[in-house]
Protein backbone atom coordinates (compact mmCIF):
# COMPACT_ATOMS: atom_id res chain seq x y z
CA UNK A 1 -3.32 19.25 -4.29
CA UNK A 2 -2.72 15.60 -4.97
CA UNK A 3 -3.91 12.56 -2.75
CA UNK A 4 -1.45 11.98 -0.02
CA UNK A 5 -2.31 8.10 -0.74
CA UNK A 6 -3.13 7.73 -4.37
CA UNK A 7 -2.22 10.75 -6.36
CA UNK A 8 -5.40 11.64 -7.59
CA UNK A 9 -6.67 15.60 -7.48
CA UNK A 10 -7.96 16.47 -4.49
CA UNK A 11 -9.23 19.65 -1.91
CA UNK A 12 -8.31 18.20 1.36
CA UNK A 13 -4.81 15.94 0.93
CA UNK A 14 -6.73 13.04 0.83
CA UNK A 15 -9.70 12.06 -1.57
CA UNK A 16 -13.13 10.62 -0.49
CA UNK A 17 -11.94 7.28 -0.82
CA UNK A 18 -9.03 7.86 1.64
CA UNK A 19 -10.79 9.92 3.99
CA UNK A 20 -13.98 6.88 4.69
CA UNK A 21 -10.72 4.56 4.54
CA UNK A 22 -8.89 6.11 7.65
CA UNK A 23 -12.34 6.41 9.11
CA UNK A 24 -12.21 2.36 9.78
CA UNK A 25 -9.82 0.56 11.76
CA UNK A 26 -7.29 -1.73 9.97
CA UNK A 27 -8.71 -5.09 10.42
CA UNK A 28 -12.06 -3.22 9.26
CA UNK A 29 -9.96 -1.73 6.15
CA UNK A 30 -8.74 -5.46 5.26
CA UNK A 31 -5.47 -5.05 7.22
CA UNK A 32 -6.16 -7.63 10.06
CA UNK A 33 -3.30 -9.58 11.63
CA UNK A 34 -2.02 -12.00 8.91
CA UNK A 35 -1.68 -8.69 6.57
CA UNK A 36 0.45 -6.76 9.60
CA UNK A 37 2.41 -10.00 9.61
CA UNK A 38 3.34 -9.88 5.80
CA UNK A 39 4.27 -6.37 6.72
CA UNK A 40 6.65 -6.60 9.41
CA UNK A 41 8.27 -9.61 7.52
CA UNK A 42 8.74 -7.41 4.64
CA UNK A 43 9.84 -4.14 6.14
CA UNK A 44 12.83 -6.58 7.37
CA UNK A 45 14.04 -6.88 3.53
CA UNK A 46 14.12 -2.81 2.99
CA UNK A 47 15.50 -1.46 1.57
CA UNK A 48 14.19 -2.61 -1.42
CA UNK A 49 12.72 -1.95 -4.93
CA UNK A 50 9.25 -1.55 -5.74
CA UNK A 51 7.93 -4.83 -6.73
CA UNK A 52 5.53 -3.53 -9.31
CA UNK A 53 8.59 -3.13 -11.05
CA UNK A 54 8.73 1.32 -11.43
CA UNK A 55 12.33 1.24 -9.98
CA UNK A 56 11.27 2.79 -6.53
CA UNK A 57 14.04 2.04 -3.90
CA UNK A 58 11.88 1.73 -0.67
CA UNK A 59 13.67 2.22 2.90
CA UNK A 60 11.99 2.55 6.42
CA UNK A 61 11.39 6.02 6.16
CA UNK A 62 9.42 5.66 2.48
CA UNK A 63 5.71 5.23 1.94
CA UNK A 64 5.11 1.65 1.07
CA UNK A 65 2.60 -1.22 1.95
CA UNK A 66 3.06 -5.34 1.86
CA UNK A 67 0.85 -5.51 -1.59
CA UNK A 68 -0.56 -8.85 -2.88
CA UNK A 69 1.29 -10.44 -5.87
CA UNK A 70 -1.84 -11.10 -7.14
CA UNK A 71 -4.12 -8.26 -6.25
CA UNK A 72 -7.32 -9.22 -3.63
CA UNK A 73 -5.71 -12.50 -2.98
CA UNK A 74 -3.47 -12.81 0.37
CA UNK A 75 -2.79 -16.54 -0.46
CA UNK A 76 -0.90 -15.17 -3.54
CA UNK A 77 1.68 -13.67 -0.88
CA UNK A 78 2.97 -10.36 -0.77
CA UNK A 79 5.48 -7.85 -1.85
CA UNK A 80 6.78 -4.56 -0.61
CA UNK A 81 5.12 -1.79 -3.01
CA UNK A 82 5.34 1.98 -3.51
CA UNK A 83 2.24 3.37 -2.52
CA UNK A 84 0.81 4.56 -6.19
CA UNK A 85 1.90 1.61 -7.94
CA UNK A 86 -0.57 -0.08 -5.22
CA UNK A 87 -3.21 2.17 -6.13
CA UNK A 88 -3.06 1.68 -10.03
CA UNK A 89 -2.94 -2.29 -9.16
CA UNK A 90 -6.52 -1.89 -7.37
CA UNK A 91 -8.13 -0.16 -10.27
CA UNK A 92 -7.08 -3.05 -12.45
């Protein structure tokens, strides 16, 4: 069974990594209020395409998060992001 947030093989639906994340609140996770913010402003363009660039048309109802264009760096702004293309960005 595949990571509900990244993909990767898993037992439980989400890895280790996921699991400690959910564990944390979201300004603990990175997520505080500038980053919910960037969010709301950005689930008012859906839908939209994945701005990795796969070709994912995001709506409402799809799993995406407000990525940063450059990853780690908020001041770099934000775009609206499928959820594995996020992932694979982080490894980078």
């Amino acid at each position: 069974m595949p990571c509900i947030e990244c993909g990767t093989p898993c037992k439980t639906g989400r890895c280790n990594q996921h699991q400690r994340q959910h564990q944390r609140t979201t300004s603990q996770r990175g997520y505080g209020s500038a980053h919910q913010r960037a969010r709301a402003q950005l689930a008012r363009t859906l839908p939209d395409y994945c701005g990795y660039g796969c070709g994912t048309l995001l709506t409402h109802d799809s799993k995406w998060v407000a990525a940063h264009c450059v990853d780690g760096d908020p001041s770099s702004g934000y775009v609206v992001a499928c959820a594995p293309c996020n992932e694979r960005a982080k490894r980078k």
